[in-house]
C-alpha atoms as a PDB file:
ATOM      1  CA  UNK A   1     -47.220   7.084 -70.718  1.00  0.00           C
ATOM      2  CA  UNK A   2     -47.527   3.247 -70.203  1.00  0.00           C
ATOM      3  CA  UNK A   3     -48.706   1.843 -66.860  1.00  0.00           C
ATOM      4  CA  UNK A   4     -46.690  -0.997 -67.021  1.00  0.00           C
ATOM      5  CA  UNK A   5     -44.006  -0.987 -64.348  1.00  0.00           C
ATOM      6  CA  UNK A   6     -40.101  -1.120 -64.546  1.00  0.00           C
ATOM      7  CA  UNK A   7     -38.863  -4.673 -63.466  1.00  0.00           C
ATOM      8  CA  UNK A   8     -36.014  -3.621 -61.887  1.00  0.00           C
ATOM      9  CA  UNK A   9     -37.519  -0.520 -60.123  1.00  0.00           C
ATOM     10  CA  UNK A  10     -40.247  -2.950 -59.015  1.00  0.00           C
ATOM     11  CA  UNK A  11     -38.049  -5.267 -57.094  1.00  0.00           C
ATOM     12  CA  UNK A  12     -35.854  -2.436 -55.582  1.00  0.00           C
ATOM     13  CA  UNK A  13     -39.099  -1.338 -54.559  1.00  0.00           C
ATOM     14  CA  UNK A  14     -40.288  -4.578 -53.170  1.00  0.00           C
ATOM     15  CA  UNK A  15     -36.858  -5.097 -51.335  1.00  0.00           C
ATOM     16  CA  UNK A  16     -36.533  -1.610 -49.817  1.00  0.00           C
ATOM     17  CA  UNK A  17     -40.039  -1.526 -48.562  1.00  0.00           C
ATOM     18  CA  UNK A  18     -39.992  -5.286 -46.953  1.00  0.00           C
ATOM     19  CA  UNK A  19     -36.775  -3.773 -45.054  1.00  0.00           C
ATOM     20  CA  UNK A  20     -38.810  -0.518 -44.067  1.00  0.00           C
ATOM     21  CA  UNK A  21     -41.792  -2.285 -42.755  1.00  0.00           C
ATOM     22  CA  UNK A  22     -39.721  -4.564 -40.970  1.00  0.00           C
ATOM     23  CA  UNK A  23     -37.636  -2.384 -39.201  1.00  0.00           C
ATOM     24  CA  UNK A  24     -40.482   0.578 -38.616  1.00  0.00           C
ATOM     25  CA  UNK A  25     -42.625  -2.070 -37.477  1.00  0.00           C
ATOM     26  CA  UNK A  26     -40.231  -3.663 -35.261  1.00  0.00           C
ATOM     27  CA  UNK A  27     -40.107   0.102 -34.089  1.00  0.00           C
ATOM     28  CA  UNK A  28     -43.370   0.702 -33.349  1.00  0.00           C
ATOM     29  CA  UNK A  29     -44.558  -2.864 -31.642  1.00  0.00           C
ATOM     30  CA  UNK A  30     -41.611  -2.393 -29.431  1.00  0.00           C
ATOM     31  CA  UNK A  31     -42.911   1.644 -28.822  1.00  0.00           C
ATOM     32  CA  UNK A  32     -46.371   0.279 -28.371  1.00  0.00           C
ATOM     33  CA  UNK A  33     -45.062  -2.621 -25.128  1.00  0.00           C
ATOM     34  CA  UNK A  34     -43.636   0.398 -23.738  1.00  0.00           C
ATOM     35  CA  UNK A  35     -46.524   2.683 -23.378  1.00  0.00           C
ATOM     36  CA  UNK A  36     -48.734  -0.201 -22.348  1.00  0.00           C
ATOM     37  CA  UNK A  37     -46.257  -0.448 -19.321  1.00  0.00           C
ATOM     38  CA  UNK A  38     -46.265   3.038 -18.609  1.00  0.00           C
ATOM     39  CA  UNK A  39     -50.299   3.123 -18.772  1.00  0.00           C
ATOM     40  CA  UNK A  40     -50.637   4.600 -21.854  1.00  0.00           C
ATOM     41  CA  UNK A  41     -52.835   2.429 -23.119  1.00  0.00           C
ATOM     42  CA  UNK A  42     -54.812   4.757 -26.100  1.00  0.00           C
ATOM     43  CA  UNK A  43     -51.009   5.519 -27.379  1.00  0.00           C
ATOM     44  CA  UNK A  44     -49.837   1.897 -27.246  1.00  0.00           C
ATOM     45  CA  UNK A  45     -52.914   0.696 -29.397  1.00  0.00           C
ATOM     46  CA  UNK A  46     -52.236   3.381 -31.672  1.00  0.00           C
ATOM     47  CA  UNK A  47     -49.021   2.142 -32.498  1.00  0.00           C
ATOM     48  CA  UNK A  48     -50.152  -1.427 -32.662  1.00  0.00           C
ATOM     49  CA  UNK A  49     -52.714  -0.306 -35.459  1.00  0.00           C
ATOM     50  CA  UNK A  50     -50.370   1.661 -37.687  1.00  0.00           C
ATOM     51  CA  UNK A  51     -47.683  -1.250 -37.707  1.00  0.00           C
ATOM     52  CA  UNK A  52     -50.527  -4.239 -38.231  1.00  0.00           C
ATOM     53  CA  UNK A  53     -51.525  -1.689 -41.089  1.00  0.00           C
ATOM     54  CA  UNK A  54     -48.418  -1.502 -42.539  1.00  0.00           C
ATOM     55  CA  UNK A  55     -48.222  -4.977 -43.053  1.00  0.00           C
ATOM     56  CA  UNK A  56     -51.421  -5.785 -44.309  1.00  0.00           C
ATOM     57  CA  UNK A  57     -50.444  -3.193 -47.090  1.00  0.00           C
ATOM     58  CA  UNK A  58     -46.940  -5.321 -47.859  1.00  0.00           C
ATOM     59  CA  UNK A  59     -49.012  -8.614 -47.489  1.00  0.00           C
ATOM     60  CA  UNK A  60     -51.681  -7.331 -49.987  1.00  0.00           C
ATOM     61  CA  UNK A  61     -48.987  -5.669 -52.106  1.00  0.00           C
ATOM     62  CA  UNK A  62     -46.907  -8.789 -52.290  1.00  0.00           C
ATOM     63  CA  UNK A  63     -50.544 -10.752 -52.977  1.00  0.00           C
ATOM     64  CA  UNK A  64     -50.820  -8.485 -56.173  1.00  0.00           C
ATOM     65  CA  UNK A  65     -47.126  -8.348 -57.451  1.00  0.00           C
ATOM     66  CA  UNK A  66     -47.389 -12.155 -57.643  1.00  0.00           C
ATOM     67  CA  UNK A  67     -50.619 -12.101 -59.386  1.00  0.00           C
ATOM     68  CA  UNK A  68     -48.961  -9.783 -61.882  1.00  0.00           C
ATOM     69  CA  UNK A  69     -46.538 -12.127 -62.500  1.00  0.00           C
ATOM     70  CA  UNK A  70     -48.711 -15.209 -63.146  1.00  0.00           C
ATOM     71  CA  UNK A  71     -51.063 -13.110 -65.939  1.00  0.00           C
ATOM     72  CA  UNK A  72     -48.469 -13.059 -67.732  1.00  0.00           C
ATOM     73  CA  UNK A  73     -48.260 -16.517 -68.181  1.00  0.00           C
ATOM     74  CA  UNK A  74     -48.329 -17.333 -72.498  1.00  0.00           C
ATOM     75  CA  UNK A  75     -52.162 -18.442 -73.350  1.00  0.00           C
ATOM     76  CA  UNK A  76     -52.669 -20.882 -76.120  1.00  0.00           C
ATOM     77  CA  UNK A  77     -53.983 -19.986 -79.567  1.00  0.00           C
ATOM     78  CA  UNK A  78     -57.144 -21.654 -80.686  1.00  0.00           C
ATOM     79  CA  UNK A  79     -57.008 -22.491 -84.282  1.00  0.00           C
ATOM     80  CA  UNK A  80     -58.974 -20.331 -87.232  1.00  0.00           C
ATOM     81  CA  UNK A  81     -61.488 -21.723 -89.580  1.00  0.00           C
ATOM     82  CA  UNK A  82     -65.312 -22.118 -89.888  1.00  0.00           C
ATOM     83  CA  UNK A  83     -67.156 -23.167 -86.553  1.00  0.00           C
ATOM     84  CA  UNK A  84     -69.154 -26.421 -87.865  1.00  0.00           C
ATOM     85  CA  UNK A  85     -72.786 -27.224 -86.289  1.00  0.00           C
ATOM     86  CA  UNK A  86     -73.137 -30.549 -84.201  1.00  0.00           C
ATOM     87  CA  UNK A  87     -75.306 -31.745 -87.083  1.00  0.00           C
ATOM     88  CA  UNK A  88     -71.622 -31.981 -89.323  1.00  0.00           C
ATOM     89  CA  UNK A  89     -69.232 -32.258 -86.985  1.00  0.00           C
ATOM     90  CA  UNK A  90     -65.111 -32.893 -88.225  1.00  0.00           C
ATOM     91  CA  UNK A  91     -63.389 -36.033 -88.007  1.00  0.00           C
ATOM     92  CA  UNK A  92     -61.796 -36.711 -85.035  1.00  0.00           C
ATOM     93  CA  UNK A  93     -57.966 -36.575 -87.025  1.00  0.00           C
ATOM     94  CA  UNK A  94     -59.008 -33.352 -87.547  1.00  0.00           C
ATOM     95  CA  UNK A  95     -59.612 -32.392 -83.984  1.00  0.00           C
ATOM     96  CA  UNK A  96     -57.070 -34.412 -82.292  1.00  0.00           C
ATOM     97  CA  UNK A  97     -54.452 -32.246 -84.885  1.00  0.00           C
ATOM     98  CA  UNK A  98     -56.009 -29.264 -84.291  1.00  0.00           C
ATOM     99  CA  UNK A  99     -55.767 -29.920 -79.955  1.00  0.00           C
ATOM    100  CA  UNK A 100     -52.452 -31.329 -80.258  1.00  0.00           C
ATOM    101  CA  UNK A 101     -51.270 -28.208 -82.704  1.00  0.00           C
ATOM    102  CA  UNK A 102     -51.853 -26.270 -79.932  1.00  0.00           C
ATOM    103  CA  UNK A 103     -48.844 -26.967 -77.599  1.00  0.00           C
ATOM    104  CA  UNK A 104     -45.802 -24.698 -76.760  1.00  0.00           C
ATOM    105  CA  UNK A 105     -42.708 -24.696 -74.959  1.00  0.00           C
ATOM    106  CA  UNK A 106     -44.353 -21.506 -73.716  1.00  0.00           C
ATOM    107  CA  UNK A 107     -47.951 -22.755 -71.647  1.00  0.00           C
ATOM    108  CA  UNK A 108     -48.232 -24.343 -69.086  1.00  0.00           C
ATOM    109  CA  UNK A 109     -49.769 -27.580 -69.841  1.00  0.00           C
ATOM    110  CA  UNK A 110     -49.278 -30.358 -72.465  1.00  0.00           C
ATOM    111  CA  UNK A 111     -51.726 -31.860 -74.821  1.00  0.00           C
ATOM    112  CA  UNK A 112     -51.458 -35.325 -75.973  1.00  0.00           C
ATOM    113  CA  UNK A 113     -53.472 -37.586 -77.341  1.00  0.00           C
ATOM    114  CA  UNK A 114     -53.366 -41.985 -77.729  1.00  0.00           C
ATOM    115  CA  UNK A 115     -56.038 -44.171 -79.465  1.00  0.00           C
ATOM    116  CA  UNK A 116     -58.649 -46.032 -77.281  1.00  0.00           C
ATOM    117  CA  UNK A 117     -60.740 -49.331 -78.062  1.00  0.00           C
ATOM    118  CA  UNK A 118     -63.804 -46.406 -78.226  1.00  0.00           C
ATOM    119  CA  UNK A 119     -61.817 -43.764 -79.987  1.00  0.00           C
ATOM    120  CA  UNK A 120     -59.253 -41.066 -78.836  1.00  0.00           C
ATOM    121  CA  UNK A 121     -58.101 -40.160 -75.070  1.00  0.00           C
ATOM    122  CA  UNK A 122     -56.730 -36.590 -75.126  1.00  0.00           C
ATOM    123  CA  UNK A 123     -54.699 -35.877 -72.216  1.00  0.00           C
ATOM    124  CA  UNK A 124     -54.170 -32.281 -71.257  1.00  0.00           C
ATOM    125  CA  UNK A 125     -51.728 -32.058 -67.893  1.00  0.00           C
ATOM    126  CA  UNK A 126     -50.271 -29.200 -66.239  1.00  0.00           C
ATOM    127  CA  UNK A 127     -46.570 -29.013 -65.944  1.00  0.00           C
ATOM    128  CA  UNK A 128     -44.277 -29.571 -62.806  1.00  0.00           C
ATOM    129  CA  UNK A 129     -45.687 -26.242 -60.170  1.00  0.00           C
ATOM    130  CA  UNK A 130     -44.031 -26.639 -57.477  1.00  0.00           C
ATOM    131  CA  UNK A 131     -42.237 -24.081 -54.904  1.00  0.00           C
ATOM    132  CA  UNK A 132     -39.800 -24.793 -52.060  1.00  0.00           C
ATOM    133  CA  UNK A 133     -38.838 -22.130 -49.378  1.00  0.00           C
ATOM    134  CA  UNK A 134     -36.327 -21.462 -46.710  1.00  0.00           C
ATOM    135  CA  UNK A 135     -35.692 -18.823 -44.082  1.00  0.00           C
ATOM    136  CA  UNK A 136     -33.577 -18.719 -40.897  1.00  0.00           C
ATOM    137  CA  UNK A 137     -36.381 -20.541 -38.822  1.00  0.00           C
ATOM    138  CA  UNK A 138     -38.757 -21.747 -41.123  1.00  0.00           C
ATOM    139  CA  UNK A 139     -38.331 -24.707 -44.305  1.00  0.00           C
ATOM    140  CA  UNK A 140     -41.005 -25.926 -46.739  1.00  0.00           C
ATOM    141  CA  UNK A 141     -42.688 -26.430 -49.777  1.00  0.00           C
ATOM    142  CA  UNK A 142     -45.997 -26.471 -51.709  1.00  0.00           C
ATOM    143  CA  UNK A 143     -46.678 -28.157 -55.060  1.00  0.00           C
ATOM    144  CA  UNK A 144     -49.775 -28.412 -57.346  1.00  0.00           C
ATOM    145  CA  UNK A 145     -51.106 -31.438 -60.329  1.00  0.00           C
ATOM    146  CA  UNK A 146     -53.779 -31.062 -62.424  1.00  0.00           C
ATOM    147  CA  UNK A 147     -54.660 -33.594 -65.394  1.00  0.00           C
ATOM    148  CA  UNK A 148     -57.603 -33.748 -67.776  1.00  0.00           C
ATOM    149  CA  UNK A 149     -58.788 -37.058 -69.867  1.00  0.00           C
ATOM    150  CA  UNK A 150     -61.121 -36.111 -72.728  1.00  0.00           C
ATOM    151  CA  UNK A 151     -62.334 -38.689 -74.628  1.00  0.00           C
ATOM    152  CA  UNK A 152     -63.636 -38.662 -78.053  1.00  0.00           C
ATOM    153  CA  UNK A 153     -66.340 -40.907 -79.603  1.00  0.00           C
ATOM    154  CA  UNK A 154     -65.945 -40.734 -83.574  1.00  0.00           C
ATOM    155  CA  UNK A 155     -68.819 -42.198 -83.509  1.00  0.00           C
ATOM    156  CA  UNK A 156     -71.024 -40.141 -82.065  1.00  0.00           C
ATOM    157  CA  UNK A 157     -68.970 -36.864 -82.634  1.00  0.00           C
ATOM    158  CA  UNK A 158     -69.969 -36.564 -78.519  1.00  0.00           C
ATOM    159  CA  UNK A 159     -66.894 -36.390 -75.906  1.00  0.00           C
ATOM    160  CA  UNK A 160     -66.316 -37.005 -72.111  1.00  0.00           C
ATOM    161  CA  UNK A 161     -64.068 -35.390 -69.623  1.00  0.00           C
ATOM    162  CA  UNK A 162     -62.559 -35.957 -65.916  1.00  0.00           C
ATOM    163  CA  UNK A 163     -59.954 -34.108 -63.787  1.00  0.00           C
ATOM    164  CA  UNK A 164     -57.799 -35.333 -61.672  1.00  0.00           C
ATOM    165  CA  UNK A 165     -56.236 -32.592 -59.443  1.00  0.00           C
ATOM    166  CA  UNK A 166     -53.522 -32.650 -55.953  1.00  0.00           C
ATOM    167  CA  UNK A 167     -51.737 -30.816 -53.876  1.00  0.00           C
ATOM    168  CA  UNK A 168     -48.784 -31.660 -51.546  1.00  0.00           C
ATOM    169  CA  UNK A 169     -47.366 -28.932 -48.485  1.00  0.00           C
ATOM    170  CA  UNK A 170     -44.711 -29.911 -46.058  1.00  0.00           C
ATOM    171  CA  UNK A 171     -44.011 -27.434 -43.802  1.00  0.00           C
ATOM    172  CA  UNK A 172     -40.892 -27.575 -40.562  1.00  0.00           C
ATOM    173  CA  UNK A 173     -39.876 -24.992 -37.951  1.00  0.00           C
ATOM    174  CA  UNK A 174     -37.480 -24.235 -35.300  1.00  0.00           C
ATOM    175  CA  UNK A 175     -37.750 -21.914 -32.658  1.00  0.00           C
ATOM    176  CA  UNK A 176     -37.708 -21.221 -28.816  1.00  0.00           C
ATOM    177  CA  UNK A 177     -40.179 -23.763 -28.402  1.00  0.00           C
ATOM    178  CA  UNK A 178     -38.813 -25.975 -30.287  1.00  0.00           C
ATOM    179  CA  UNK A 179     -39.195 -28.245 -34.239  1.00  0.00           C
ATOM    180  CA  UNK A 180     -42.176 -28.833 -35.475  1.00  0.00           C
ATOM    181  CA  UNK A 181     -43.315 -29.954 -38.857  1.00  0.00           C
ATOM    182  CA  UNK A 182     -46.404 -31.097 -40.663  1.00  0.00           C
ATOM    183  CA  UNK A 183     -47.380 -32.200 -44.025  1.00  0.00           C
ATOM    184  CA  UNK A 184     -50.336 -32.430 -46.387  1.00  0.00           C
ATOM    185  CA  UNK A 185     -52.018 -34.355 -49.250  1.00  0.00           C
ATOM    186  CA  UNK A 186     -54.906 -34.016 -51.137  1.00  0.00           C
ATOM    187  CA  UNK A 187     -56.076 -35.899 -54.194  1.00  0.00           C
ATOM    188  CA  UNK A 188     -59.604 -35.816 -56.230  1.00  0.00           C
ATOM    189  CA  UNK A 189     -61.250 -36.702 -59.527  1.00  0.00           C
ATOM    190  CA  UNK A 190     -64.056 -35.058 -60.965  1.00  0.00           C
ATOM    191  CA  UNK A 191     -64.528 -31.901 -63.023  1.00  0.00           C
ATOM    192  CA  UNK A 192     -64.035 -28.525 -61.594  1.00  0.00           C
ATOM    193  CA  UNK A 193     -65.464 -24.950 -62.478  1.00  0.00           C
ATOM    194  CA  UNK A 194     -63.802 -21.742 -62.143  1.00  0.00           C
ATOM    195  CA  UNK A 195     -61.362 -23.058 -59.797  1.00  0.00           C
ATOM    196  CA  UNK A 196     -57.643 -22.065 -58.826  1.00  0.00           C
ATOM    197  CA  UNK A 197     -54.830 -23.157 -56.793  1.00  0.00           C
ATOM    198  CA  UNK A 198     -52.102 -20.406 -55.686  1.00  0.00           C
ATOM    199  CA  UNK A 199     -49.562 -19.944 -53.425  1.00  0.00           C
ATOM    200  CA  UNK A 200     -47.575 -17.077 -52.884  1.00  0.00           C
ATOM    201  CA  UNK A 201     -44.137 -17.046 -50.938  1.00  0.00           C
ATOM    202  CA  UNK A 202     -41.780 -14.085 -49.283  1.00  0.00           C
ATOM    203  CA  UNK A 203     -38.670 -15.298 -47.787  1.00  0.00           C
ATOM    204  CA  UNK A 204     -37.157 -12.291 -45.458  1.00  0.00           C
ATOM    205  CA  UNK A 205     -33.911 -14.305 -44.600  1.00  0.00           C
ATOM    206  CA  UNK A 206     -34.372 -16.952 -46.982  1.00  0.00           C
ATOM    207  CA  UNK A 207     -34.481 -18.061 -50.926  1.00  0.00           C
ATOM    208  CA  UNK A 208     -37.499 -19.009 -52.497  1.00  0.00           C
ATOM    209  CA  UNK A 209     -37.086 -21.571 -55.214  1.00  0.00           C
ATOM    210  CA  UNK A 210     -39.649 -22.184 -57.999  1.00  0.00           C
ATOM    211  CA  UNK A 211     -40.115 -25.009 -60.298  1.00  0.00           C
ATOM    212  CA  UNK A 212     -42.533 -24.660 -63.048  1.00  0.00           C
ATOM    213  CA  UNK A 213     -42.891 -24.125 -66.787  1.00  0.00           C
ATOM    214  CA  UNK A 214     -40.499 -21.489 -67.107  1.00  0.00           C
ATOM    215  CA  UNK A 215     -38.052 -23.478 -65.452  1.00  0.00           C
ATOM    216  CA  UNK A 216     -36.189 -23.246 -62.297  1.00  0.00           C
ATOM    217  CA  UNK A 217     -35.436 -20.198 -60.648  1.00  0.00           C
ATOM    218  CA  UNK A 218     -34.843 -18.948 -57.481  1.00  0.00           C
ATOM    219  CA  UNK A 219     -35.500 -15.708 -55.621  1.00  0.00           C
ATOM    220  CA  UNK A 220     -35.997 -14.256 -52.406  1.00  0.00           C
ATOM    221  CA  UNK A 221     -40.232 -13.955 -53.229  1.00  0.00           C
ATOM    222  CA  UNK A 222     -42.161 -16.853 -55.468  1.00  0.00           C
ATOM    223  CA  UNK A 223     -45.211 -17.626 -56.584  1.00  0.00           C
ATOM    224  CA  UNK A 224     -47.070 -20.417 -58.566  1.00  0.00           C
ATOM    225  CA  UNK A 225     -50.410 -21.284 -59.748  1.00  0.00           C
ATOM    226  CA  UNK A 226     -52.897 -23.771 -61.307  1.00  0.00           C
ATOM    227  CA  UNK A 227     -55.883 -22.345 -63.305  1.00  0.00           C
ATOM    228  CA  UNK A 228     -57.639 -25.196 -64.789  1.00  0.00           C
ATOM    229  CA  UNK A 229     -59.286 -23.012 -66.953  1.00  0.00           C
ATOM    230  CA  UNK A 230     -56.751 -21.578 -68.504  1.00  0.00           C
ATOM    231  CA  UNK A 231     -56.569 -25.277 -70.462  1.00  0.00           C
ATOM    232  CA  UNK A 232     -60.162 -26.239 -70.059  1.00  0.00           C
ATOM    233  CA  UNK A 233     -61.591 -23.123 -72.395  1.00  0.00           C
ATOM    234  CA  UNK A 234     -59.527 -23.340 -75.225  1.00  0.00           C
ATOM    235  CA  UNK A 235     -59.416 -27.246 -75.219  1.00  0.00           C
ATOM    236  CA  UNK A 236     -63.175 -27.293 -75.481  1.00  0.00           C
ATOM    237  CA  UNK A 237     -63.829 -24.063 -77.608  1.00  0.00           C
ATOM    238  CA  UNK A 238     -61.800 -26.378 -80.497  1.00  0.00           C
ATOM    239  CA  UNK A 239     -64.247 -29.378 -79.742  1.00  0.00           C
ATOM    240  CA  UNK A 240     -67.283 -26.900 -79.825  1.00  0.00           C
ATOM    241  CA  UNK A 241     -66.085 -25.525 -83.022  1.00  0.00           C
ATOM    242  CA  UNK A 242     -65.593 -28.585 -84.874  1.00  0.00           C
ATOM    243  CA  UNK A 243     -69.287 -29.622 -84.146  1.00  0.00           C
ATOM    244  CA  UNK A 244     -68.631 -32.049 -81.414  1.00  0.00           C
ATOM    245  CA  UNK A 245     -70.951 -31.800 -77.838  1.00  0.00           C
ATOM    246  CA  UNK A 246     -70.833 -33.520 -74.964  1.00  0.00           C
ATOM    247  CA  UNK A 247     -73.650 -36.040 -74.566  1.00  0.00           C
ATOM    248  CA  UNK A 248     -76.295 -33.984 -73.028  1.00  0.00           C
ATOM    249  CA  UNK A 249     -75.035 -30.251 -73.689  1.00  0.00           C
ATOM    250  CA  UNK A 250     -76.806 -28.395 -71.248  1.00  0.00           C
ATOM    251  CA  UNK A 251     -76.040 -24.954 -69.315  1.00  0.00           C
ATOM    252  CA  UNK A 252     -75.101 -26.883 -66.199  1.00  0.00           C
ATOM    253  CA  UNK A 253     -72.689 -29.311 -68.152  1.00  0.00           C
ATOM    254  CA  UNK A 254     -71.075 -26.190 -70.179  1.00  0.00           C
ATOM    255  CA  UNK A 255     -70.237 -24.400 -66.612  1.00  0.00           C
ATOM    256  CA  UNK A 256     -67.385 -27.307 -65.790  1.00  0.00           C
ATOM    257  CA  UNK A 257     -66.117 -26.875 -69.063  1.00  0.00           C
ATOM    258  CA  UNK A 258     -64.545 -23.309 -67.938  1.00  0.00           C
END
């Protein structure tokens, strides 16, 4: 029997148990003010456990449904053929077709490559991510950017690299207290290693709208994601197998390159 789960029975799942928690919680804090005022204080705390349980299971649930979601995201296929030593390294035609030969509607980044005074600049850049949310009290949004410059030396078969990576959140509320709102921006170059950006979003009154390589959809749950890797690792696997290094190819340097 496959492990994989029904889509449909997933999300009735995901909808019925929000509404359980929800309402049993609701139950149970309510239960819990209660006993406190009628001195039963062991009881009250009781209650207060089992319902901040409960929702740390939903929370952690919700955590892994998106995750689910995101694997599944189309990887890109690194050309076949003979891996060539640094010693004989291919043109750089033939590595800028093999990199560029790589793209599909399907991944989410784009590879594209222009000629320099010094050679070839191979862009690889993540596609739009970004995810906008609203509920009965609460409005906002969260997007991510990632970009990588490669660029080849013909010369010297050798290449450089630098990311350039962002991320923009505005959030606003309304409530008893009344509106508040705040915003965020972050923007840095350099190279990254093992990194990820994520966000995951469950509106209870709301839609959740989500703009990214599979286009735009919206939902009452979202989720989206940067993995620079995900780009970086097949990217450079084609440089390393067409013989071309970085300029000193050391452990250290190789760990940025995933």
């Amino acid at each position: 029997m496959s492990g994989a789960q029904d889509p449909s029975s997933d999300k009735q799942f995901a909808v019925a148990s929000r509404r359980i928690v929800f309402v049993v919680g609701s139950i149970l804090f309510v239960g819990a003010i209660l006993l406190f005022l009628n001195g039963q204080v062991a009881l009250g705390i009781v209650l207060l456990v089992v319902a901040a349980a409960a929702v740390v299971w939903r929370g952690i649930w919700t955590v892994r449904r998106g995750q689910r979601a995101l694997a599944e995201v189309e990887r890109a296929q690194v050309p076949d053929g003979a891996v060539r030593a640094p010693g004989a390294p291919a043109p750089v035609e033939d590595v800028v077709a093999q990199l560029v030969g790589m793209n599909s509607d399907g991944l989410p980044y784009q590879i594209d490559a222009a000629r320099t005074p010094k050679g070839v600049r191979v862009t690889v850049q993540w596609k739009h991510e970004e995810m906008r949310w609203q509920t009965l009290f609460v409005r906002g949004s969260q997007a991510f950017a990632w970009r990588m410059e490669v660029d080849l030396d013909p010369a010297t078969a050798h290449y450089k690299f630098v990311e350039h990576s962002g991320k923009a959140s505005v959030r606003a509320a309304a409530g008893p207290m009344g509106a508040t709102a705040y915003g965020s921006w972050t923007w840095q170059k350099g190279k990254t290693a093992g990194g990820t950006s994520a966000s995951f979003v469950e509106g209870a009154d709301g839609q959740v709208r989500v703009v990214g390589q599979t286009g735009d959809r919206t939902s009452w749950e979202g989720a989206v994601m940067i993995k620079p890797a995900d780009a970086k690792v097949p990217v450079f696997t084609v440089l390393r197998n067409n013989g071309w290094r970085p300029p000193r190819d050391w452990s250290g340097a190789r760990m940025f390159e995933k």
